[in-house]
Protein backbone atom coordinates (compact mmCIF):
# COMPACT_ATOMS: atom_id res chain seq x y z
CA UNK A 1 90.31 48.26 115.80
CA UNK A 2 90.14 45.42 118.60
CA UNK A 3 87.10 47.61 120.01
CA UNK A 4 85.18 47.18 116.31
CA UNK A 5 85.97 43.81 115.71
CA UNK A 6 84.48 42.80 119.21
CA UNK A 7 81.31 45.23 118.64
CA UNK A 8 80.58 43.29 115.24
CA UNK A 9 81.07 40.02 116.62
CA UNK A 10 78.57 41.06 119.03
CA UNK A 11 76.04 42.44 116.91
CA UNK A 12 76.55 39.09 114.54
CA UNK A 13 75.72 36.62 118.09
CA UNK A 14 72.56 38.86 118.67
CA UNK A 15 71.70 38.29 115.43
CA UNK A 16 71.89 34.85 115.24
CA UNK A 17 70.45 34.35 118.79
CA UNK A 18 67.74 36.04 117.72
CA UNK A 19 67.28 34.19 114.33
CA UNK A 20 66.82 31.30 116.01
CA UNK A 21 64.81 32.13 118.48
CA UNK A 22 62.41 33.69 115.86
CA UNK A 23 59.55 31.38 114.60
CA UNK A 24 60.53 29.87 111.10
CA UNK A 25 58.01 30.17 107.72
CA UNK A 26 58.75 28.64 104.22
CA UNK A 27 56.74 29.20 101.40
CA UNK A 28 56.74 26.25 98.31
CA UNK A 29 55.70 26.73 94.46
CA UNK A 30 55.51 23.42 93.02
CA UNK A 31 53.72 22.18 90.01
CA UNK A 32 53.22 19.38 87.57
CA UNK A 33 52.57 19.22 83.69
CA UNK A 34 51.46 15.97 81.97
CA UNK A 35 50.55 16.38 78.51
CA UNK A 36 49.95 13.08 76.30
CA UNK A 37 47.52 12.09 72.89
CA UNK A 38 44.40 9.85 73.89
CA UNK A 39 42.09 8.12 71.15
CA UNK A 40 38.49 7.28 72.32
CA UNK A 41 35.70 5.39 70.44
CA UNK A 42 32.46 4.63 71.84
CA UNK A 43 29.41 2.76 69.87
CA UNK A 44 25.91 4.14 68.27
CA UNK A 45 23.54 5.47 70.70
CA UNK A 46 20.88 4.10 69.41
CA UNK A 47 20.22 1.33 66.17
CA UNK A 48 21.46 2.00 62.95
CA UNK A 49 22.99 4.85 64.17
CA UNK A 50 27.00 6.19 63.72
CA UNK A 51 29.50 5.78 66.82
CA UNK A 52 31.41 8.17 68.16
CA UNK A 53 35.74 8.18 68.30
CA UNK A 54 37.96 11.46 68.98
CA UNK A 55 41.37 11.82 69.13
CA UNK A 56 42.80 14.33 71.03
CA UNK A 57 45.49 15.64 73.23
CA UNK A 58 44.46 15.41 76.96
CA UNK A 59 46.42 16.27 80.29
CA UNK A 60 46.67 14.38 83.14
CA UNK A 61 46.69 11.12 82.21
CA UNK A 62 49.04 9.92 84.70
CA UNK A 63 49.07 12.83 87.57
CA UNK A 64 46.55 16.04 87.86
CA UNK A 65 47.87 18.86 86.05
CA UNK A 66 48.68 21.81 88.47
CA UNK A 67 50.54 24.76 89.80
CA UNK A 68 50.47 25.37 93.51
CA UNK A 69 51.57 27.62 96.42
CA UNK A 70 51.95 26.73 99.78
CA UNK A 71 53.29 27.75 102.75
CA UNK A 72 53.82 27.16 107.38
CA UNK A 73 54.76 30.18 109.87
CA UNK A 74 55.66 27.98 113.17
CA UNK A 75 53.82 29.47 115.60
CA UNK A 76 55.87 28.16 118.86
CA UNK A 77 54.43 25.84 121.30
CA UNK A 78 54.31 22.91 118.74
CA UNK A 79 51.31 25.62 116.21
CA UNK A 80 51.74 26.44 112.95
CA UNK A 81 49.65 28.74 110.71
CA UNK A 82 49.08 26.94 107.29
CA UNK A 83 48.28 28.16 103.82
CA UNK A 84 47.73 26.07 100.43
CA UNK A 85 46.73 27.47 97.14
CA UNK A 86 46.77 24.82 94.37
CA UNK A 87 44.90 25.40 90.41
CA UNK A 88 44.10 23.77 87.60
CA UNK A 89 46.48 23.89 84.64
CA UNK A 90 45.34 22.68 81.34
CA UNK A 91 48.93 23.09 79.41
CA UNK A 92 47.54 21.62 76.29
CA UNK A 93 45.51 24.47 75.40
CA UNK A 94 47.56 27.40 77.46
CA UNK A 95 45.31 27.27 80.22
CA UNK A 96 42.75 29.11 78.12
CA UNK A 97 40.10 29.25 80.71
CA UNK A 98 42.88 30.92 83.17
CA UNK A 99 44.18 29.78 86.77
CA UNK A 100 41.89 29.20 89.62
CA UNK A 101 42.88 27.66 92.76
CA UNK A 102 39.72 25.51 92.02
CA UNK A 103 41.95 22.16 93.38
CA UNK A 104 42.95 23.36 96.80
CA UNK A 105 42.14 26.78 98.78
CA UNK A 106 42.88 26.52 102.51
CA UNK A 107 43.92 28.37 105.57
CA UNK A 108 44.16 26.05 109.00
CA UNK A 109 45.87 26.20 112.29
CA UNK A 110 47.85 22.95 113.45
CA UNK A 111 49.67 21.52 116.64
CA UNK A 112 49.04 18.52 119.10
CA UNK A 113 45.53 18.97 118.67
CA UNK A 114 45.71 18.03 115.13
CA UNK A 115 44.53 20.46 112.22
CA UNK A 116 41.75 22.79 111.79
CA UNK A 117 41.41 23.48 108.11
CA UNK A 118 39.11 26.04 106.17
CA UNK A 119 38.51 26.54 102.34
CA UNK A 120 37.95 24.54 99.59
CA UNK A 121 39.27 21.07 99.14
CA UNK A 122 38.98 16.92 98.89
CA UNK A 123 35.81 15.74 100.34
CA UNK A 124 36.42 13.38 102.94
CA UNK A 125 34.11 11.14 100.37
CA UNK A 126 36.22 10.93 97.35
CA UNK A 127 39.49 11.01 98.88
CA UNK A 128 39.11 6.79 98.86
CA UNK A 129 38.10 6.64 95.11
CA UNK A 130 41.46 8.20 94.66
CA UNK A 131 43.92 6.09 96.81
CA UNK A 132 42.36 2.67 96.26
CA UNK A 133 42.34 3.52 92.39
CA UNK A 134 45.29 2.24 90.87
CA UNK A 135 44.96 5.06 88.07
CA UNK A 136 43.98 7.44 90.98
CA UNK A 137 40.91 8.55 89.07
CA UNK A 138 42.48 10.21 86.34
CA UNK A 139 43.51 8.93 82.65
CA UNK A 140 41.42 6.31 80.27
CA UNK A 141 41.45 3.73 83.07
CA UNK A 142 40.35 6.14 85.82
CA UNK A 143 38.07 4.01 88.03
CA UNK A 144 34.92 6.97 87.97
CA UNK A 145 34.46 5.96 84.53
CA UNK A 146 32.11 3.59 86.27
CA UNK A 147 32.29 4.61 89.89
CA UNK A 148 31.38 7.99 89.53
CA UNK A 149 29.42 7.05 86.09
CA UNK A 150 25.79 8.91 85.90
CA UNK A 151 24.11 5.87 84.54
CA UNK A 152 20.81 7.58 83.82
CA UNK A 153 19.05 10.51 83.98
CA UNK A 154 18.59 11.11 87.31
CA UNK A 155 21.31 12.83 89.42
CA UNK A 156 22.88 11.61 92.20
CA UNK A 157 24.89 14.67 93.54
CA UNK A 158 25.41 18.46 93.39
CA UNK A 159 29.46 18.96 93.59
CA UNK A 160 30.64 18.22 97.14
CA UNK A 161 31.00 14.52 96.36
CA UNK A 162 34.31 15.27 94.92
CA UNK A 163 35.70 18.75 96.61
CA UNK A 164 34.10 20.59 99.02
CA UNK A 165 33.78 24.42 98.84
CA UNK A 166 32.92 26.57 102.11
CA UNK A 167 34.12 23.53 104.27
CA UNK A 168 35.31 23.20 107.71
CA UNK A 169 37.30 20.33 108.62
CA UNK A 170 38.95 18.72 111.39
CA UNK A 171 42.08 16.38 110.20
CA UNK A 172 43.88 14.19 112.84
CA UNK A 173 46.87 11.61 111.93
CA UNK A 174 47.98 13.77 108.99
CA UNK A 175 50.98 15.88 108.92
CA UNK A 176 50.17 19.42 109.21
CA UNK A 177 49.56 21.23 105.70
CA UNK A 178 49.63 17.81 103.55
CA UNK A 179 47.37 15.78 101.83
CA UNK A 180 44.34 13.74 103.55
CA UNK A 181 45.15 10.90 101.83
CA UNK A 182 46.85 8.58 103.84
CA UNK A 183 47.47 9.46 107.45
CA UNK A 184 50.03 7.29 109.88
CA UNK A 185 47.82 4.85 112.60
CA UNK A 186 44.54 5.73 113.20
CA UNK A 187 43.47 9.09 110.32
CA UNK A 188 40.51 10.78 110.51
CA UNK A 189 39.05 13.70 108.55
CA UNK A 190 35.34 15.16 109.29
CA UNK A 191 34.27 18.58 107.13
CA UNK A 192 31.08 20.40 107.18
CA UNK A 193 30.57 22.70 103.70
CA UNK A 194 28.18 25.46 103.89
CA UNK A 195 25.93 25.43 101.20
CA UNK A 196 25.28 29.23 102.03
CA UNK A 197 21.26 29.34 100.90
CA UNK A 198 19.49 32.16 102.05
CA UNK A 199 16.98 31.90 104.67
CA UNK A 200 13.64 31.22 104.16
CA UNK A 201 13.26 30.42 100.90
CA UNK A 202 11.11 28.99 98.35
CA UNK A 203 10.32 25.59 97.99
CA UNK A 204 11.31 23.09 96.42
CA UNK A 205 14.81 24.56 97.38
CA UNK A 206 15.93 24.33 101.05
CA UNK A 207 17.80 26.84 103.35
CA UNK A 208 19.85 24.32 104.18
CA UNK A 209 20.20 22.93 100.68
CA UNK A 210 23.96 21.83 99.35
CA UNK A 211 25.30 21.38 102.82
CA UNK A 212 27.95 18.82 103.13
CA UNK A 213 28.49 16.51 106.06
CA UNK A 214 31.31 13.72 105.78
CA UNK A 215 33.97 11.48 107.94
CA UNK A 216 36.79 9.60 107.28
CA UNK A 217 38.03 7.37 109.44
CA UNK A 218 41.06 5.10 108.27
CA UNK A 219 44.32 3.13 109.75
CA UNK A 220 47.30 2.48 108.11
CA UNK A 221 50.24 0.53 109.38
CA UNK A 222 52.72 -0.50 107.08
CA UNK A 223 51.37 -2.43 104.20
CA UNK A 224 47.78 -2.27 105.48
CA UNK A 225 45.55 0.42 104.70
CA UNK A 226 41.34 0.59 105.49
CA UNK A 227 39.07 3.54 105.57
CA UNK A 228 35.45 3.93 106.20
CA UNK A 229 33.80 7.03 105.13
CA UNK A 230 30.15 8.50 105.60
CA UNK A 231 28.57 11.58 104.13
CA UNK A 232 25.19 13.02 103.43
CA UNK A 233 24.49 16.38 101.03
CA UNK A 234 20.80 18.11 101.68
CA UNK A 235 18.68 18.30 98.89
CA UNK A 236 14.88 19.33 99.24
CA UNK A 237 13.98 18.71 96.26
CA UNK A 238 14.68 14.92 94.97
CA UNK A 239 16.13 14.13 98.89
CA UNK A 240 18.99 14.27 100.61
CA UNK A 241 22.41 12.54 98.77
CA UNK A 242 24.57 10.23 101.16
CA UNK A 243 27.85 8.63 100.06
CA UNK A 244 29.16 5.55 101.24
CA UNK A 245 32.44 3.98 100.57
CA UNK A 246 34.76 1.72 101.71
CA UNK A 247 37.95 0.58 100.72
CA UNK A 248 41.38 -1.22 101.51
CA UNK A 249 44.90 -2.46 99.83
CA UNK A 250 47.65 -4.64 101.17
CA UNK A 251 51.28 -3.84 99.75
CA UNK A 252 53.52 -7.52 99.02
CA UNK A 253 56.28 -6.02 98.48
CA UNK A 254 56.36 -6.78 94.27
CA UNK A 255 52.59 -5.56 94.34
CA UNK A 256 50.02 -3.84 95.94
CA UNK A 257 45.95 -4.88 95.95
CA UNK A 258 42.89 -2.63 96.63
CA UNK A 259 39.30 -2.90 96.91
CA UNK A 260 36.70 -0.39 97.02
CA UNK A 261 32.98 -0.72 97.78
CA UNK A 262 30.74 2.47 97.69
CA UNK A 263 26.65 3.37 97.44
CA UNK A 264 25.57 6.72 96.95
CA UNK A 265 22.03 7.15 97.47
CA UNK A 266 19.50 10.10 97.18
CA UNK A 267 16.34 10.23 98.84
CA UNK A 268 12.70 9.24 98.76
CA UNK A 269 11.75 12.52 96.34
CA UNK A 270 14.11 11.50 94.08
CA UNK A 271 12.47 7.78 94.20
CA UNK A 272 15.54 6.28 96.20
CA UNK A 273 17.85 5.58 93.82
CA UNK A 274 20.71 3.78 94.92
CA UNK A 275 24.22 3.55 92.99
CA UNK A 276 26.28 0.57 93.97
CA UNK A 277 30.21 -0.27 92.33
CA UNK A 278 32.84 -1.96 93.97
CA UNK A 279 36.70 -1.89 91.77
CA UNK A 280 39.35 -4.49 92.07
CA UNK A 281 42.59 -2.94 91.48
CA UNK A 282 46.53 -3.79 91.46
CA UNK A 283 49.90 -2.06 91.43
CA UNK A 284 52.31 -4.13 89.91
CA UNK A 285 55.99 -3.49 90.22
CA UNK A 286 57.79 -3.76 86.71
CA UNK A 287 61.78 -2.82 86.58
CA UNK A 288 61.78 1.28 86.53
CA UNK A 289 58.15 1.44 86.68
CA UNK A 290 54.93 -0.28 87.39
CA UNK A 291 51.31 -1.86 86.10
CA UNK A 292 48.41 -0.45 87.25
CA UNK A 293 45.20 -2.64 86.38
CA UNK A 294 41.92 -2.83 87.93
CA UNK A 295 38.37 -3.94 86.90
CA UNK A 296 35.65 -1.79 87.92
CA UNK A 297 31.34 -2.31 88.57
CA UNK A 298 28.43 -0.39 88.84
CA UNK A 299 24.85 -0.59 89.02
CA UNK A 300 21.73 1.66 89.03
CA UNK A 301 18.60 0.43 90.35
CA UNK A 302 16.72 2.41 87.83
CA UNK A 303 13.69 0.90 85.94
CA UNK A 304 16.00 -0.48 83.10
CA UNK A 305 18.66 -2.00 85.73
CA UNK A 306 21.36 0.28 84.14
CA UNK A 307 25.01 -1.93 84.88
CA UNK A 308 28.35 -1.07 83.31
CA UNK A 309 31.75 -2.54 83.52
CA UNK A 310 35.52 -1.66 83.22
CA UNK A 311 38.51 -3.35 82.32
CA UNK A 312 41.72 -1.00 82.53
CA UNK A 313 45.55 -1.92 82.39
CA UNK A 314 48.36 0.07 82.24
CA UNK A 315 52.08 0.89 82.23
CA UNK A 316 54.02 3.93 83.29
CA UNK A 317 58.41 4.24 83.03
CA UNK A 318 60.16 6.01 85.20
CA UNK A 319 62.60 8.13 83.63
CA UNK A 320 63.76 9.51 86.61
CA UNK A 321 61.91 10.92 90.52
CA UNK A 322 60.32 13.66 88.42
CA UNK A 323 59.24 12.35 85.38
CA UNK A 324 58.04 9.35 83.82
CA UNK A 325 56.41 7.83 80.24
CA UNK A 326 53.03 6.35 80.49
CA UNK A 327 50.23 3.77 78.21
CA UNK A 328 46.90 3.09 79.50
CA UNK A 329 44.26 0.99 77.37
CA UNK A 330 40.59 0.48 79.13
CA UNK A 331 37.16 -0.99 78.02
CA UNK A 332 34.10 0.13 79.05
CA UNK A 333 30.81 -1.98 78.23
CA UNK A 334 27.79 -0.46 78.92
CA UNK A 335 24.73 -2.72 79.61
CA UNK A 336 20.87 -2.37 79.47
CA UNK A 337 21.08 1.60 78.68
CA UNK A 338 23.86 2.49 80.86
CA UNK A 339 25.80 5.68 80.23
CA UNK A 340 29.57 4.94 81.21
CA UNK A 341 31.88 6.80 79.33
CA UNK A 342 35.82 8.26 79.54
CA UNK A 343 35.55 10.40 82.50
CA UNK A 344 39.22 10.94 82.75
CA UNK A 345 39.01 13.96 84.96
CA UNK A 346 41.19 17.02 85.17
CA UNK A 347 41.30 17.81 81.49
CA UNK A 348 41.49 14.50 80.33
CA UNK A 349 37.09 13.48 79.38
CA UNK A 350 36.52 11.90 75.75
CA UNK A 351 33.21 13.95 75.49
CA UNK A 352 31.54 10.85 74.11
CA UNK A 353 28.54 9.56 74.99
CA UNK A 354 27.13 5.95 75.07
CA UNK A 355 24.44 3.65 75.94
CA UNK A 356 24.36 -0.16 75.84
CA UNK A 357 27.84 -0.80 73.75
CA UNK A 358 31.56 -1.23 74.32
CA UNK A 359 33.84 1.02 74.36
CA UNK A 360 37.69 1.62 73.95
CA UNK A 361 40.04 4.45 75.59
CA UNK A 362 43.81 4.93 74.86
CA UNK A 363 46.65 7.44 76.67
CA UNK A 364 49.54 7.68 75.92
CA UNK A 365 52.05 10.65 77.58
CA UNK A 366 54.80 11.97 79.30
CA UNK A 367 54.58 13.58 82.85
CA UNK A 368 57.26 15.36 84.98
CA UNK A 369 56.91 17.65 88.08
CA UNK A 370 58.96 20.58 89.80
């Protein structure tokens, strides 16, 4: 009996010996569903004509609808393999159009030398629309109402201004598998996206035609945070797109400020148009929840001088760390032909159109995550 009892304690040290000595892994599902009823009204297109209003129910109003998967192996030697597979969910309507990991599809490799990331995700570009947005660039107040606004005709990107597919990026000051948001210190993420055109090819399309380029570089410290980013998309055919932003915030302690500043330009065969906003924004703390507000600018140096503008205030209650209530009320007025409306994002667009009127957006919802 003695003889068994000392054979399974054994067997239970090897076991945990070797447990421990074995490289860890966790996997992570998490999600988030925010579901709320928005009103939108935007005037006649032209004179004498009928506006436009809907009322609707819209998701993510307050946080981006989605269902995600992801998951580290530690490698040893301070490495870990990294996966993260995150999709649209669109709860109002059942997800209809099905799940696709549209949001977030990587694979990278991380240790001291930072991360090495592959797959589809945030362009280093728009990840400082989102974190100097008080609404983050979702909802009726969503600052690419304006600063992402197509204010005529012409076009003034192909897709990689917001995600980039096919990309390879290099991510230092960010912990290993998270977002690219916010780093600690000095934060810096470069990607190049293939655009994958076949070579040679027909002009006016180019072999190297939708390839994405883009760095941002950033420090934050506290309540200070400023990043700097650069990126140009080729485009044979009305030139090559490059956007431009920069942005900042300083946290008080009651409330937190932003600015952002951003051109995005395409080249001389698209008769260099240029696209300049800029958005003031705020964060006010308020009891169990907060204000965001912001006011937002943007103007097209097309031959009518397209401008539009954005007022947007806000409040969201914090029921508990998972969920929260939320009311957002913007105005948009559009000015010499511009063509602002309620982008919304992620489920959330009016589907109106306008041109030289004003225009009012309401959300109101309930959000909660797992």
């Amino acid at each position: 009996m003695k003889k068994s009892l000392v054979a399974l304690a054994a067997i239970a040290f090897v076991g945990a010996a070797s447990a421990q000595s074995a490289p860890a892994s966790s996997v992570t599902l998490w999600g988030v569903v925010d579901l709320g009823v928005s009103h939108y009204t935007m005037p006649a297109t032209t004179a004498g004509g009928a506006g436009q209003s809907v009322t609707k129910m819209t998701s993510s109003g307050l946080s981006s609808d989605q269902l995600g998967f992801r998951g580290t192996e530690d490698l040893g030697g301070g490495m870990s393999a990294n996966f993260w597979l995150e999709g649209l969910i669109t709860p109002q309507d059942g997800n209809s159009g099905g799940l696709k990991f549209t949001r977030r599809s990587t694979l990278s490799l991380a240790g001291n030398f930072g991360e090495l990331r592959l797959g589809r995700d945030y362009s280093p570009t728009f990840w400082n629309y989102i974190v100097f947005d008080p609404f983050g660039t979702i909802g009726a107040g969503a600052g690419p109402n304006i600063t992402l606004a197509e204010l005529s005709s012409g076009t003034m990107g192909t897709g990689n201004l917001v995600r980039a597919a096919n990309g390879v990026s290099y991510l230092w000051g960010f912990a290993p598998n998270g977002q690219s948001a916010v780093g600690s210190g000095v934060y810096f993420q470069g990607t190049y996206a293939l655009g994958g055109k076949v070579s040679p090819t027909t002009p006016p399309a180019g072999s190297s035609d939708g390839n994405y380029l883009g760095g941002r570089i950033g420090y934050a410290n506290g309540p200070v945070n400023v990043a700097l980013s650069l990126a140009q998309e080729k485009n044979q055919a009305v030139g090559d797109y490059t956007y431009d932003n920069i942005g900042g915030s300083y946290n008080f302690g009651p409330a937190s400020v932003s600015l952002l500043y951003a051109e995005d330009k395409n080249g001389s065969a698209g008769g260099n148009m240029k696209y300049k906003t800029w958005e003031l924004g705020a964060t006010i703390n308020a009891g169990p929840g907060y204000i965001p507000v912001s006011f937002s600018d943007g103007k097209l140096n097309d031959a009518i001088g397209s401008h539009a503008q954005q007022f947007a205030v806000g409040y969201v209650y914090n029921l508990s760390k998972r969920t929260a209530l939320y009311a957002t009320y913007s105005h948009i007025n559009n000015k010499t032909g511009a063509l602002a409306s309620f982008y919304g994002g992620n489920g959330s667009s009016s589907g109106l159109t306008a041109a030289n009127g004003s225009g009012n957006g309401y959300d109101i919802g309930v959000k909660t995550s797992f």
